[in-house]
N, C-alpha and C. Protein backbone atom coordinates (compact mmCIF):
# COMPACT_ATOMS: atom_id res chain seq x y z
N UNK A 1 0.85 -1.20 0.00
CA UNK A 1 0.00 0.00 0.00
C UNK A 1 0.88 1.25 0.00
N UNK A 2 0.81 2.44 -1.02
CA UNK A 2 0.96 3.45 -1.05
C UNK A 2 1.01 4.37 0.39
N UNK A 3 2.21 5.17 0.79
CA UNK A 3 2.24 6.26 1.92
C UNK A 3 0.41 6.93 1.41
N UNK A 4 -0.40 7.70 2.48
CA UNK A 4 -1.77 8.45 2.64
C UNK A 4 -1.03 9.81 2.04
N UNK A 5 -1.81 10.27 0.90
CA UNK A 5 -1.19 11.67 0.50
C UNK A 5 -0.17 12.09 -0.11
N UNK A 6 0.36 10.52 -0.83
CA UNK A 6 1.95 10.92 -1.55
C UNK A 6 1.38 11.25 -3.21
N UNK A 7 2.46 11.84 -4.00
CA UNK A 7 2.13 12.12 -5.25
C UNK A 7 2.06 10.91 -6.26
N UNK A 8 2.50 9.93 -5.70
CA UNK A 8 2.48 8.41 -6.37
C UNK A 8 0.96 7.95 -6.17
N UNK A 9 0.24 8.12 -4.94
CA UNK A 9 -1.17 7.79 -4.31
C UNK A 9 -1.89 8.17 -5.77
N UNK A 10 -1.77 9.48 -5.88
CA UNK A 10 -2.13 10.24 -7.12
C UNK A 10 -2.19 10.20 -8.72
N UNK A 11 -1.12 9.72 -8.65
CA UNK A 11 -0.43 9.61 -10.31
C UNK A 11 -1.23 8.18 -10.82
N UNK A 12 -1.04 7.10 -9.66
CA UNK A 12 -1.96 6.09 -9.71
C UNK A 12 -2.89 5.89 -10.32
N UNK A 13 -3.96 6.74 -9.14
CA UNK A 13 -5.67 6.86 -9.56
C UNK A 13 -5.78 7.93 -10.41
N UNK A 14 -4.82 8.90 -11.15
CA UNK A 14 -5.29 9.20 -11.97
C UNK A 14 -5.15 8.94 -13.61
N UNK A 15 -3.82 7.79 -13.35
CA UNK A 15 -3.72 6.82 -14.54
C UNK A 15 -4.84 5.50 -14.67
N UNK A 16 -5.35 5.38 -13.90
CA UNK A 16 -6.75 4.75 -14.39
C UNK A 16 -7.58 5.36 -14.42
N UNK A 17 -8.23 6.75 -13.89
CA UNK A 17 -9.45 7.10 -14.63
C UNK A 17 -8.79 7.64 -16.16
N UNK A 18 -7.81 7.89 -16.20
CA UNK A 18 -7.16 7.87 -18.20
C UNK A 18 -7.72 6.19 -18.91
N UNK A 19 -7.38 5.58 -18.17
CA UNK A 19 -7.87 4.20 -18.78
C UNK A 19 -9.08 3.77 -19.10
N UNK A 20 -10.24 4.57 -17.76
CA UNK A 20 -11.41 4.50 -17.87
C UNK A 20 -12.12 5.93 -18.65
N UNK A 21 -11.17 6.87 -19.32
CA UNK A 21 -11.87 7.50 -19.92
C UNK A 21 -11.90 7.32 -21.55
N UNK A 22 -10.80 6.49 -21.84
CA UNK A 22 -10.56 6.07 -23.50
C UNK A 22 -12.39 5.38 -23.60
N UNK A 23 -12.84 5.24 -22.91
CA UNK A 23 -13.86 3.93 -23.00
C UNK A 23 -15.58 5.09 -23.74
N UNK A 24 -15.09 6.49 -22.95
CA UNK A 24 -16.29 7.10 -23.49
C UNK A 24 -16.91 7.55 -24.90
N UNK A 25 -15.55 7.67 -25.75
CA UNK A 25 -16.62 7.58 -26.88
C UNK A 25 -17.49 6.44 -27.48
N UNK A 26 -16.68 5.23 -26.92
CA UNK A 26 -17.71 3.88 -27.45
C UNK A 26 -19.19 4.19 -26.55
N UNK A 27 -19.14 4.63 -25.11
CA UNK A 27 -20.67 5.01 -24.88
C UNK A 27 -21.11 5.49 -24.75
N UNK A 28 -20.54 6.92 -25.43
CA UNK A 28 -21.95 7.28 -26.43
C UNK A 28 -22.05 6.85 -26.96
N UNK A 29 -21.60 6.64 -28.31
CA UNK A 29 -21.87 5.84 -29.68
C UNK A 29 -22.87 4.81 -29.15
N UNK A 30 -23.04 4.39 -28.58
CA UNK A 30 -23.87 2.69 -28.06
C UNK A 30 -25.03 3.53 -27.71
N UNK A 31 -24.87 4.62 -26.37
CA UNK A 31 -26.01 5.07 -26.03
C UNK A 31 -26.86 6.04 -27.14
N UNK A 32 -26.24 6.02 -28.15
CA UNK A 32 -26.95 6.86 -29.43
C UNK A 32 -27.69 6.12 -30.21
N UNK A 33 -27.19 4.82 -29.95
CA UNK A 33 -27.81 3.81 -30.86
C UNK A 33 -29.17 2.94 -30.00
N UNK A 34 -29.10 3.75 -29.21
CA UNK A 34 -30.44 2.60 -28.36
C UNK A 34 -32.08 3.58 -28.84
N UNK A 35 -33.04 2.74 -29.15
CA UNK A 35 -34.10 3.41 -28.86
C UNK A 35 -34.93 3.34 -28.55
N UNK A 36 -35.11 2.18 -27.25
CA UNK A 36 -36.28 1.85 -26.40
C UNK A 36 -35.96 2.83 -25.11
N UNK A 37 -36.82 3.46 -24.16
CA UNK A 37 -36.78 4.61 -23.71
C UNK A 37 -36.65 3.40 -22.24
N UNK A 38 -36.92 2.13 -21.91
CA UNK A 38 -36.34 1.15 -21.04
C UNK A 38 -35.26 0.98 -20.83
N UNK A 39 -34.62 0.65 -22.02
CA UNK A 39 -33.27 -0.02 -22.16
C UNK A 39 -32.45 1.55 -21.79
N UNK A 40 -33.05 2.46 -22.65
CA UNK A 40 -31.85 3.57 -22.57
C UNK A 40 -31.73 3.77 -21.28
N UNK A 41 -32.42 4.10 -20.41
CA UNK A 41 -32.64 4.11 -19.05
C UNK A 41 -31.35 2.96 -18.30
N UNK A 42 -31.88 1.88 -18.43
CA UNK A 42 -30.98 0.40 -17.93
C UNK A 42 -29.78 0.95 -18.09
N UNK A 43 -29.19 1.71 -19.28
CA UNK A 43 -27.95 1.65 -19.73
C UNK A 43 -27.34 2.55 -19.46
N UNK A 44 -27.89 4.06 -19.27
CA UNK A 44 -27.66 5.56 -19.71
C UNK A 44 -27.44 5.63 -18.22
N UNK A 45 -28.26 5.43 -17.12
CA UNK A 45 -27.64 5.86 -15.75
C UNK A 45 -26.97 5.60 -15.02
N UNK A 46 -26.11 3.96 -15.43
CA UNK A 46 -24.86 3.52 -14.70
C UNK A 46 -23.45 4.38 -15.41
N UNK A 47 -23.79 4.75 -16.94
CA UNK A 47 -22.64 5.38 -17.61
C UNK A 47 -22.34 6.40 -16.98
N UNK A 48 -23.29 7.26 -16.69
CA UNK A 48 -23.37 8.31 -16.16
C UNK A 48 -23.12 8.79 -15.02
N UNK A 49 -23.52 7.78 -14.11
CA UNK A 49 -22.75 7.49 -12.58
C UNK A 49 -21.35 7.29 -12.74
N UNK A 50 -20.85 6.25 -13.82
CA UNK A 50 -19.54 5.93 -14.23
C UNK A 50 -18.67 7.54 -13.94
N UNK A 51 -18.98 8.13 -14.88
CA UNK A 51 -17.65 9.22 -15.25
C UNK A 51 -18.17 10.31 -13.77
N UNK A 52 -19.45 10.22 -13.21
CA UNK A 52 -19.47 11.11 -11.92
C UNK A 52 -18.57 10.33 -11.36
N UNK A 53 -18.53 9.23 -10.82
CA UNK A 53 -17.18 8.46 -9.87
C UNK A 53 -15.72 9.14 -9.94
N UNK A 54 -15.79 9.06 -11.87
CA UNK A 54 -14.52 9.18 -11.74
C UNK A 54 -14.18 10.81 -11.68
N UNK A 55 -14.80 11.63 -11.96
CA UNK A 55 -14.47 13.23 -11.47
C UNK A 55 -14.64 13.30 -10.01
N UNK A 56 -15.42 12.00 -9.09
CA UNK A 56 -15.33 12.66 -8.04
C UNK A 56 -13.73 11.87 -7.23
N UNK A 57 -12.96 10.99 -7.95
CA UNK A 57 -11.74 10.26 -7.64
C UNK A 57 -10.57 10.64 -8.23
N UNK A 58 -10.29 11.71 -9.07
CA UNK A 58 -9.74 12.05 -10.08
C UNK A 58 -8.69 13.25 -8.58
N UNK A 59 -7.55 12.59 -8.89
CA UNK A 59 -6.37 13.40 -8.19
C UNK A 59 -6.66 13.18 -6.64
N UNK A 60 -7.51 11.99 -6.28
CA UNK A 60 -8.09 11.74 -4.30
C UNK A 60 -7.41 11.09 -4.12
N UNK A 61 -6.48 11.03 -3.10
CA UNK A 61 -5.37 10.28 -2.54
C UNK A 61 -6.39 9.58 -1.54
N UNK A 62 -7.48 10.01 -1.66
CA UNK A 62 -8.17 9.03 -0.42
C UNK A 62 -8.98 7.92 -0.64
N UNK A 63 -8.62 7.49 -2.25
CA UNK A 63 -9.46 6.63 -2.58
C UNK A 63 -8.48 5.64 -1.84
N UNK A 64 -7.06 5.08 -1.61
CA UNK A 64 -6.62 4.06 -0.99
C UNK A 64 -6.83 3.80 0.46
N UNK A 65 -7.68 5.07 1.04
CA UNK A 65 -8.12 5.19 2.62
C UNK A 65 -9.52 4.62 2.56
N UNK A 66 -10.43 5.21 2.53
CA UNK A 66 -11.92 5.22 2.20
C UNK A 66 -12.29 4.90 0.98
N UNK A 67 -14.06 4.89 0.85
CA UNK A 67 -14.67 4.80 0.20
C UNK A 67 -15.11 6.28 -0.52
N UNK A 68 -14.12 5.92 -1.88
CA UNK A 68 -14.91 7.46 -2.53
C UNK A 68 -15.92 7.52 -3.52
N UNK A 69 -17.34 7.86 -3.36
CA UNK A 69 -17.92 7.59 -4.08
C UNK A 69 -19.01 8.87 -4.70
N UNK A 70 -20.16 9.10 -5.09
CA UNK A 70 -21.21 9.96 -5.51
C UNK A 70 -21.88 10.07 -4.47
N UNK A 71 -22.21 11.09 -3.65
CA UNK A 71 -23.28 11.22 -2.68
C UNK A 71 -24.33 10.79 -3.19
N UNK A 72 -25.22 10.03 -2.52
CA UNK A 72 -26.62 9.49 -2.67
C UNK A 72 -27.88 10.78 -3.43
N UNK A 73 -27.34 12.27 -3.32
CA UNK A 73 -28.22 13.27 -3.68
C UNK A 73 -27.77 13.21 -5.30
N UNK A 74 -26.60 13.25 -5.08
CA UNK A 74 -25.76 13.18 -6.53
C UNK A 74 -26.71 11.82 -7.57
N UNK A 75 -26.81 11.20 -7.07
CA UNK A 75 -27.07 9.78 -7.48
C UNK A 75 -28.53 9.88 -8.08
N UNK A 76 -29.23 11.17 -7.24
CA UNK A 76 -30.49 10.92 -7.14
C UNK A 76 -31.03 11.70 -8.35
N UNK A 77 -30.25 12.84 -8.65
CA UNK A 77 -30.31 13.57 -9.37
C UNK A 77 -29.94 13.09 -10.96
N UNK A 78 -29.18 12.00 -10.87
CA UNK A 78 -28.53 11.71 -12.28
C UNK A 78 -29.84 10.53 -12.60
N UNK A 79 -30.62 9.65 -11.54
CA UNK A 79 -31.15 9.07 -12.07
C UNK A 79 -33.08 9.57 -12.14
N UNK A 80 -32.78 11.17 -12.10
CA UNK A 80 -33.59 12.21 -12.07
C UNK A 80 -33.91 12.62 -13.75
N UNK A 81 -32.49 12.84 -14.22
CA UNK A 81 -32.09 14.10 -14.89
C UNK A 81 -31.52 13.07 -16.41
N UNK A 82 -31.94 11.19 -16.39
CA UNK A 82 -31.32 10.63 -17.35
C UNK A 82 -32.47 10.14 -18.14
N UNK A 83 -33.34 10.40 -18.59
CA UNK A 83 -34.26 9.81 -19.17
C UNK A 83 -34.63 10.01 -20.41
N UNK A 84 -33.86 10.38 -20.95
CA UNK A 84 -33.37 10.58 -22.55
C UNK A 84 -32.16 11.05 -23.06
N UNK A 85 -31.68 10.98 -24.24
CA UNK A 85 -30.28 10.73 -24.79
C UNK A 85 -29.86 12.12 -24.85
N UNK A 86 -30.28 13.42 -24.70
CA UNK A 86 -30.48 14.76 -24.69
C UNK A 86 -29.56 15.09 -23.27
N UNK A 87 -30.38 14.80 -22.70
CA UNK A 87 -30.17 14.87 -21.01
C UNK A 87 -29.22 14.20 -20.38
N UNK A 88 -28.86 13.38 -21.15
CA UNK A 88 -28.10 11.98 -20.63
C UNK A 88 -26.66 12.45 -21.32
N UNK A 89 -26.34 12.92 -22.13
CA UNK A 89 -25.07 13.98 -22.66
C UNK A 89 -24.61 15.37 -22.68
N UNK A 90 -26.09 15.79 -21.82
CA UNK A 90 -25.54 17.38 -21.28
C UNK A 90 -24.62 16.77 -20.05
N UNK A 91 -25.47 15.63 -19.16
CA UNK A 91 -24.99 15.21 -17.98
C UNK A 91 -23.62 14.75 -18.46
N UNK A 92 -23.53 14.17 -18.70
CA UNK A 92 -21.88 13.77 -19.50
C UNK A 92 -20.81 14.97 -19.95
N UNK A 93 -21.64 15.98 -20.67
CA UNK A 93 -20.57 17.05 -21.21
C UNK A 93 -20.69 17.63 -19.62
N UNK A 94 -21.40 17.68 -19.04
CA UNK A 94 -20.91 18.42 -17.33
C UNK A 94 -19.92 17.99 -16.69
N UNK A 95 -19.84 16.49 -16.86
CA UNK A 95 -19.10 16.02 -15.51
C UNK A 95 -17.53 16.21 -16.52
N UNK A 96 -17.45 16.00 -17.37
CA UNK A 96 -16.17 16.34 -18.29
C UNK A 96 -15.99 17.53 -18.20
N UNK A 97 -16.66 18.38 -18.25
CA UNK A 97 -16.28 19.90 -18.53
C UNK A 97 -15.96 20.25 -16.59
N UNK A 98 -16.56 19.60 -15.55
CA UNK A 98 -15.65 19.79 -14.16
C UNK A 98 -14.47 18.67 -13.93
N UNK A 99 -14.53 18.02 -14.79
CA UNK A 99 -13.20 17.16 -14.72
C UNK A 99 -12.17 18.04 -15.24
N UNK A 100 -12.37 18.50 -15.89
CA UNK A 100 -11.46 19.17 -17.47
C UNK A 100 -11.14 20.28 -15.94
N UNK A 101 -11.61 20.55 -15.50
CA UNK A 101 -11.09 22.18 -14.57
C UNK A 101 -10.88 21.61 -13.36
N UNK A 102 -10.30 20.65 -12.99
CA UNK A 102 -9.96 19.91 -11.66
C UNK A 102 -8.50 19.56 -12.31
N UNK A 103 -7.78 19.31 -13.64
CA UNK A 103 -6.83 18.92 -14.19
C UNK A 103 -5.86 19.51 -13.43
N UNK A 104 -4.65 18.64 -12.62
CA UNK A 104 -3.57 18.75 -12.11
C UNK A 104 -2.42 18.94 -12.76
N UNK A 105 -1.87 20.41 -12.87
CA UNK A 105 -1.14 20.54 -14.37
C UNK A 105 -0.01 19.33 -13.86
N UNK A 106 0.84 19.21 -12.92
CA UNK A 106 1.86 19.00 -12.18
C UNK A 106 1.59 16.96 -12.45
N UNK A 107 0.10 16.29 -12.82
CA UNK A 107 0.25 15.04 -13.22
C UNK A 107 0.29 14.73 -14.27
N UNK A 108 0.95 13.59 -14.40
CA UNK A 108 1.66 13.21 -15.57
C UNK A 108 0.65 12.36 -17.01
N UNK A 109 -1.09 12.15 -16.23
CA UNK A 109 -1.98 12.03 -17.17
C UNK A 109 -2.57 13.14 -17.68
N UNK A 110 -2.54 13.94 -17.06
CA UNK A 110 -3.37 15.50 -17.08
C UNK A 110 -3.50 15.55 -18.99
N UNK A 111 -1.96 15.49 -19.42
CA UNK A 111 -2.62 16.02 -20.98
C UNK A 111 -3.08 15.03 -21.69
N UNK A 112 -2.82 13.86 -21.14
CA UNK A 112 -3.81 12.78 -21.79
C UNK A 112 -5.23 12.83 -21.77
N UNK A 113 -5.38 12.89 -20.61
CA UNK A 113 -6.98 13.25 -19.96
C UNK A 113 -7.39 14.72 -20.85
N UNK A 114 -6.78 15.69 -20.85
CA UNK A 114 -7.28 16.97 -21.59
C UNK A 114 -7.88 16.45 -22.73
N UNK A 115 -6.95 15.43 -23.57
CA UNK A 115 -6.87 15.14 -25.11
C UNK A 115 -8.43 14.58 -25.00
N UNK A 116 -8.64 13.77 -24.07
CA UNK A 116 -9.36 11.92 -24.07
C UNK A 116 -11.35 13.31 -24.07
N UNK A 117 -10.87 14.31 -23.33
CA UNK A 117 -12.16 14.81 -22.29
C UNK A 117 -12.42 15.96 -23.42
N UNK A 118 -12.08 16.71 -24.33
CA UNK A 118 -12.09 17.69 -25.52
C UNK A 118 -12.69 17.06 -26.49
N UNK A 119 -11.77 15.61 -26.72
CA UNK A 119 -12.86 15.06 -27.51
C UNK A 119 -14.20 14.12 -27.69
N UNK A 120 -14.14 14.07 -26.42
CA UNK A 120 -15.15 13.66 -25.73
C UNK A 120 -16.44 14.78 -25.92
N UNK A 121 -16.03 15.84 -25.28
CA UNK A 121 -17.23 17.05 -25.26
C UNK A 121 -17.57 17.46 -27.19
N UNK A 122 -16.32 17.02 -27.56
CA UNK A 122 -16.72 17.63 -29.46
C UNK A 122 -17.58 16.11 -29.74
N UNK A 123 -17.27 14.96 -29.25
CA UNK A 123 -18.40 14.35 -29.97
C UNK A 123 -19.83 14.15 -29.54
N UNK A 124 -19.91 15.35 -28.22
CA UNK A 124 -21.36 14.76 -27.74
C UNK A 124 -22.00 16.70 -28.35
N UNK A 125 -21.00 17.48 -28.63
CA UNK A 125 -21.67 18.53 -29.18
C UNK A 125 -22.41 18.38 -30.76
N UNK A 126 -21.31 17.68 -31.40
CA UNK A 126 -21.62 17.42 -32.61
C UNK A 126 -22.63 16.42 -32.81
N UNK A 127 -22.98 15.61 -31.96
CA UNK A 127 -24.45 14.72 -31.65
C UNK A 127 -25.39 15.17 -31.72
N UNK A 128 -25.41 16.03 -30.74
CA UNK A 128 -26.57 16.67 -30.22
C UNK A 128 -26.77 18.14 -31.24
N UNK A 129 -25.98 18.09 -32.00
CA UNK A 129 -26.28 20.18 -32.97
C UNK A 129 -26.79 18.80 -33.93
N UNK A 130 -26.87 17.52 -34.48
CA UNK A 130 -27.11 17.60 -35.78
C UNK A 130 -28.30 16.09 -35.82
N UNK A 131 -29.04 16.19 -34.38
CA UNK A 131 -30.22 15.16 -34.21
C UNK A 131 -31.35 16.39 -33.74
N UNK A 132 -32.15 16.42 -34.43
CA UNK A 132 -32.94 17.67 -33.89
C UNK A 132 -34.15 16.63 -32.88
N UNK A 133 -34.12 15.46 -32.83
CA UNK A 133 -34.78 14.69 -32.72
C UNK A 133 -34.61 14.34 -30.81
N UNK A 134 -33.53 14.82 -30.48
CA UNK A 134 -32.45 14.85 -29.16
C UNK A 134 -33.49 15.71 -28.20
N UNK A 135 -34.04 16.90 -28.74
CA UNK A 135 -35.17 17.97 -27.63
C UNK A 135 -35.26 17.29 -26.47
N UNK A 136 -34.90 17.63 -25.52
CA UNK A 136 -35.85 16.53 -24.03
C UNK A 136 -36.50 17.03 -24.30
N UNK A 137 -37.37 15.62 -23.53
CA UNK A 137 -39.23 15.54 -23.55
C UNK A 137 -39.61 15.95 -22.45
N UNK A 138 -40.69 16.84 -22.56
CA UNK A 138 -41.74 17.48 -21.59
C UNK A 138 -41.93 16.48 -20.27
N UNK A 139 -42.24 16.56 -19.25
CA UNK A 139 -42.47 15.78 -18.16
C UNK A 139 -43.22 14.71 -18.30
N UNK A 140 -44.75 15.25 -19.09
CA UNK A 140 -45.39 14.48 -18.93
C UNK A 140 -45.01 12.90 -19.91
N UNK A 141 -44.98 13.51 -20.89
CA UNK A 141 -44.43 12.83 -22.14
C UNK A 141 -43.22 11.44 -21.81
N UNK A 142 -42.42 12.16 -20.98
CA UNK A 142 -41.21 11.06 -20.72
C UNK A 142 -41.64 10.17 -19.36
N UNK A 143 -42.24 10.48 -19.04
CA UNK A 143 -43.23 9.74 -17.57
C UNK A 143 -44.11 8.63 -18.40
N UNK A 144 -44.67 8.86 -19.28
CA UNK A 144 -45.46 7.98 -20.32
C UNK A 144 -44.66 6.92 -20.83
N UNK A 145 -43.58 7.27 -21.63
CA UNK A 145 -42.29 6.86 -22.12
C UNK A 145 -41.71 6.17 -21.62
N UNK A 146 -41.08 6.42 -20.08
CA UNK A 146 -40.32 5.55 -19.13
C UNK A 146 -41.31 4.68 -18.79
N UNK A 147 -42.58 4.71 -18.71
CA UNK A 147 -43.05 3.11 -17.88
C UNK A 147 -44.10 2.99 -19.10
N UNK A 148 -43.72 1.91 -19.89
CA UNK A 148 -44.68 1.59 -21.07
C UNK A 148 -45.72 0.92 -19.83
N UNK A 149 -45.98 0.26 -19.26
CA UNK A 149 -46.90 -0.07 -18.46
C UNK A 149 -48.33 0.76 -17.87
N UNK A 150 -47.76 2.26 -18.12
CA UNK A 150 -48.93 2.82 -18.10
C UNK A 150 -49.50 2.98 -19.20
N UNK A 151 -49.54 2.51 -20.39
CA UNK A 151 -50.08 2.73 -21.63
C UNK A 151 -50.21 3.71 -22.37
N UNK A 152 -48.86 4.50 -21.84
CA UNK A 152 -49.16 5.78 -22.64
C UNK A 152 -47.97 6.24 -23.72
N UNK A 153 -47.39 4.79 -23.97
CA UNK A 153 -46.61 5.37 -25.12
C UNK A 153 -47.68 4.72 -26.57
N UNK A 154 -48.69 3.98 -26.57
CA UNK A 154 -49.67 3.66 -27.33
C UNK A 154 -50.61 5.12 -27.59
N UNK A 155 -51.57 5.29 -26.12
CA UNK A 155 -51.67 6.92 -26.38
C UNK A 155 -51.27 7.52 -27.07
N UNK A 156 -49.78 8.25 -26.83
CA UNK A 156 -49.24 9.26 -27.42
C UNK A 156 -49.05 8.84 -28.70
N UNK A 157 -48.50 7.62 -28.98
CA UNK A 157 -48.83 7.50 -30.56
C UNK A 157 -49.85 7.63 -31.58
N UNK A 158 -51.29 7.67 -30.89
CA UNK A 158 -52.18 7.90 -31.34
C UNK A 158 -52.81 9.06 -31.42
N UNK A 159 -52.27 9.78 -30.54
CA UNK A 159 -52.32 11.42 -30.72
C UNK A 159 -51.77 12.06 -31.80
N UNK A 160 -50.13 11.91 -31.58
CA UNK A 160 -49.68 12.07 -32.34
C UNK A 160 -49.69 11.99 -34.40
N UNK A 161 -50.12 11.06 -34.57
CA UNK A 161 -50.62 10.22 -35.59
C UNK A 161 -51.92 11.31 -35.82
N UNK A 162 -52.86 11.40 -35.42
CA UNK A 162 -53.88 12.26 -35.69
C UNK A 162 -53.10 13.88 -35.77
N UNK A 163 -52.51 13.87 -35.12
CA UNK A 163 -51.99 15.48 -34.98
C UNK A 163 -51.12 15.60 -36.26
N UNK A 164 -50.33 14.68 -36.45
CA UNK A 164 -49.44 14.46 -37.98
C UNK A 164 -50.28 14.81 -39.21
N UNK A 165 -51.26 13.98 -39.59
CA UNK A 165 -52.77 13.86 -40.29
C UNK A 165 -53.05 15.30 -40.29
N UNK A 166 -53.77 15.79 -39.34
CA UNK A 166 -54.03 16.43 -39.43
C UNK A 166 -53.46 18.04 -40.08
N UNK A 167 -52.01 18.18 -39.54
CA UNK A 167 -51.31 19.01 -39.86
C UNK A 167 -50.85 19.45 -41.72
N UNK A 168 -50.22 17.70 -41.92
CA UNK A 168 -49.89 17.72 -43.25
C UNK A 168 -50.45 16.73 -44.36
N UNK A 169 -51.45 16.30 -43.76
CA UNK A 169 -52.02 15.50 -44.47
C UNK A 169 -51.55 13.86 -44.44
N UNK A 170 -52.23 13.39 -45.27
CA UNK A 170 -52.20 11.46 -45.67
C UNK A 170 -50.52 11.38 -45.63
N UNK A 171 -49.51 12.41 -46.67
CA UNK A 171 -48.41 12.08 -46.66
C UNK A 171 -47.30 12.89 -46.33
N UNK A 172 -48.25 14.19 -45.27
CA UNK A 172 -47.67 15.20 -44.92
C UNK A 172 -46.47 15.24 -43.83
N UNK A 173 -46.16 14.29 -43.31
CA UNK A 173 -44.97 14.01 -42.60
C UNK A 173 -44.56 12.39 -42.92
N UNK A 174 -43.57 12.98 -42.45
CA UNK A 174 -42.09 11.50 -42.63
C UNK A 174 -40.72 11.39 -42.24
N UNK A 175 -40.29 10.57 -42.52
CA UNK A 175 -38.78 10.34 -41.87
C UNK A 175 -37.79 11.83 -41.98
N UNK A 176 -38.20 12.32 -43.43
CA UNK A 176 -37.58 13.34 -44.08
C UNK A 176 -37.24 14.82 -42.99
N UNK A 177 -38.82 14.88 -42.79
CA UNK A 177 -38.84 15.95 -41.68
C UNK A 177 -38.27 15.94 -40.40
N UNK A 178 -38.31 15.21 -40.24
CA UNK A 178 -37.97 14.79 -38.72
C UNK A 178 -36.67 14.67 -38.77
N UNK A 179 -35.90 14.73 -39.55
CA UNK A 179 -34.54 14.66 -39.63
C UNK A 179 -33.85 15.89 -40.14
N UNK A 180 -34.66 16.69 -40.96
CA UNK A 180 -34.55 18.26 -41.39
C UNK A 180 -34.79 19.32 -39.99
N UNK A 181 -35.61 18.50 -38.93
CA UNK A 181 -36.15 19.77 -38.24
C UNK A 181 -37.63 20.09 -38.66
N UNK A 182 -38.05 19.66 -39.61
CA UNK A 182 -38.97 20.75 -39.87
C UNK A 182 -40.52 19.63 -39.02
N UNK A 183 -40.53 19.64 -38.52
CA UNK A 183 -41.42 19.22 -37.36
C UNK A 183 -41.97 20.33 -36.02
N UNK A 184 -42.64 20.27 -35.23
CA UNK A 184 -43.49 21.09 -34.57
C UNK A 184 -42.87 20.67 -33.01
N UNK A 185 -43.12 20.94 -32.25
CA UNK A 185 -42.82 20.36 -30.88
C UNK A 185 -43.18 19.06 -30.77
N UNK A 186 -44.31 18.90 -31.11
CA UNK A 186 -45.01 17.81 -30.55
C UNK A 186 -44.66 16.36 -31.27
N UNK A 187 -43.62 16.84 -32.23
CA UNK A 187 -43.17 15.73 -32.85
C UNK A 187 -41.33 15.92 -32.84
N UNK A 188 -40.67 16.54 -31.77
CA UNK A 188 -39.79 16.61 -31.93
C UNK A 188 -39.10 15.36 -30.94
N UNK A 189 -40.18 14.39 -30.36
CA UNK A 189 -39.37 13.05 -30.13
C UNK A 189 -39.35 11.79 -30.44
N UNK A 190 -39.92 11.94 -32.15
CA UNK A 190 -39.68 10.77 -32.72
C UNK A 190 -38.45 10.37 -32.96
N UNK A 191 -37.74 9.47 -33.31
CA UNK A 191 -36.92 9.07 -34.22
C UNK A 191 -36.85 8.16 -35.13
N UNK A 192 -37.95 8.14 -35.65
CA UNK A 192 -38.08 7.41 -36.82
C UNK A 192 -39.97 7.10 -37.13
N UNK A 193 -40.03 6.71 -38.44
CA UNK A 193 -41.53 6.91 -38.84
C UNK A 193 -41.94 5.54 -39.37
N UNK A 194 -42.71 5.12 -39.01
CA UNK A 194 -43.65 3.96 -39.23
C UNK A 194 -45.17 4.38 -40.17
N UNK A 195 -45.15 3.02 -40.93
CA UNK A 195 -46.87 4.08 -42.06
C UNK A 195 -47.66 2.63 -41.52
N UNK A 196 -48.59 3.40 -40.97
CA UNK A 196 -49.96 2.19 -40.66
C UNK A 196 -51.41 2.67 -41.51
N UNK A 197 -51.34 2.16 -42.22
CA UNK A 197 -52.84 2.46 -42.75
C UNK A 197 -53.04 3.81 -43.37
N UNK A 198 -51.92 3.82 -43.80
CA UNK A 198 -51.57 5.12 -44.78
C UNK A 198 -51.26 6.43 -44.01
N UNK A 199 -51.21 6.53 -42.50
CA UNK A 199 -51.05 7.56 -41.60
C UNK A 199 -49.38 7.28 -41.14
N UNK A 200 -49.01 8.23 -41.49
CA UNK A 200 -47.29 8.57 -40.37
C UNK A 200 -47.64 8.47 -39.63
N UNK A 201 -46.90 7.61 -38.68
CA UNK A 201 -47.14 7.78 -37.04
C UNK A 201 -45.77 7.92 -36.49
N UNK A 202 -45.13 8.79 -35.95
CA UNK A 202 -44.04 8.20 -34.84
C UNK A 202 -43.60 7.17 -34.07
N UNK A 203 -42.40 6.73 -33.94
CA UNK A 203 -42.22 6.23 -32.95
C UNK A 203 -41.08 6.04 -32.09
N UNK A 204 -41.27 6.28 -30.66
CA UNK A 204 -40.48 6.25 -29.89
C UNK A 204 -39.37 5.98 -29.62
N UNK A 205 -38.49 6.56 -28.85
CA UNK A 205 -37.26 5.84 -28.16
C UNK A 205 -37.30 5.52 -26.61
């Protein structure tokens, strides 16, 4: 065991959260690719806890003493604040962008970590400027969403679907739009279009 408080304690734990940060662009990429609003959930709030750990261990000589971990409020908030892929990469570009300003010029991962955490934040900017589809969802909407059990991601599809219809007609929306932007609020959380009976309908992530 390492002396409590030496610069080796340090150099340590902060050469593995370098190890554990090469790992983030694969999840996003994965978490971009999910689009059941369950699964993303299952998946999106341990990642996310992930890189809070490691900004809150990043240069702690006390991780070889204690237990360093996310306060339980912290915890509460991420599995508050993760319920879509929007939300779930602001939370990500945060905890990088206070990692990025905790950087110990004086350790010897620091410009690795700069490199690993820059491009990290350019690929969740460039995600999110060019999915217009990303909007978080309204309260009610993602409450529907997260527990298909209340039956209201059937609902909302059927709203929706009439509201589509209605707007632009039999073939007045489609994949096209929804990927241009040119959609209304109320359709800014599809990602992708299904034709039932000659009506666009949305459907979910």
């Amino acid at each position: 065991m390492l002396d409590d408080g030496t610069e080796q304690n340090r150099a340590c734990v902060n050469a593995l959260v370098l190890d554990a940060l090469r790992h983030v662009p694969a999840v996003v990429t994965y978490l971009a690719s999910l689009r059941d609003a369950s699964v993303f959930r299952f998946c999106a709030i341990p990642q996310v806890m992930a890189i809070a750990t490691l900004n809150a261990v990043y240069n702690n000589a006390n991780v070889f003493q204690i237990k360093v971990k996310i306060s339980k409020a912290e915890a509460c908030r991420i599995m508050l604040h993760t319920g879509d892929l929007h939300s779930a990469l602001n939370m990500f570009a945060e905890y990088c962008q206070s990692l990025e300003a905790k950087l110990a010029v004086k350790d010897e991962s620091s410009g690795a970590i700069a490199k690993l955490l820059a491009s990290a934040q350019h690929q969740i900017t460039t995600l999110l400027s060019s999915r217009t589809s990303l909007m978080p969802l309204p309260y009610q909407r993602s409450l529907f969403l997260r527990y298909p059990a209340l039956g209201g991601r059937v609902l909302l599809t059927m709203v929706d679907s009439v509201a589509c219809f209605f707007r632009g007609g039999m073939d007045g929306f489609g994949r096209g739009d929804c990927e241009r932007g040119r959609v209304t609020e109320i359709d800014l959380n599809c990602v992708g279009v299904v034709e039932k009976h000659g009506v666009h309908a949305p459907v979910y992530a």
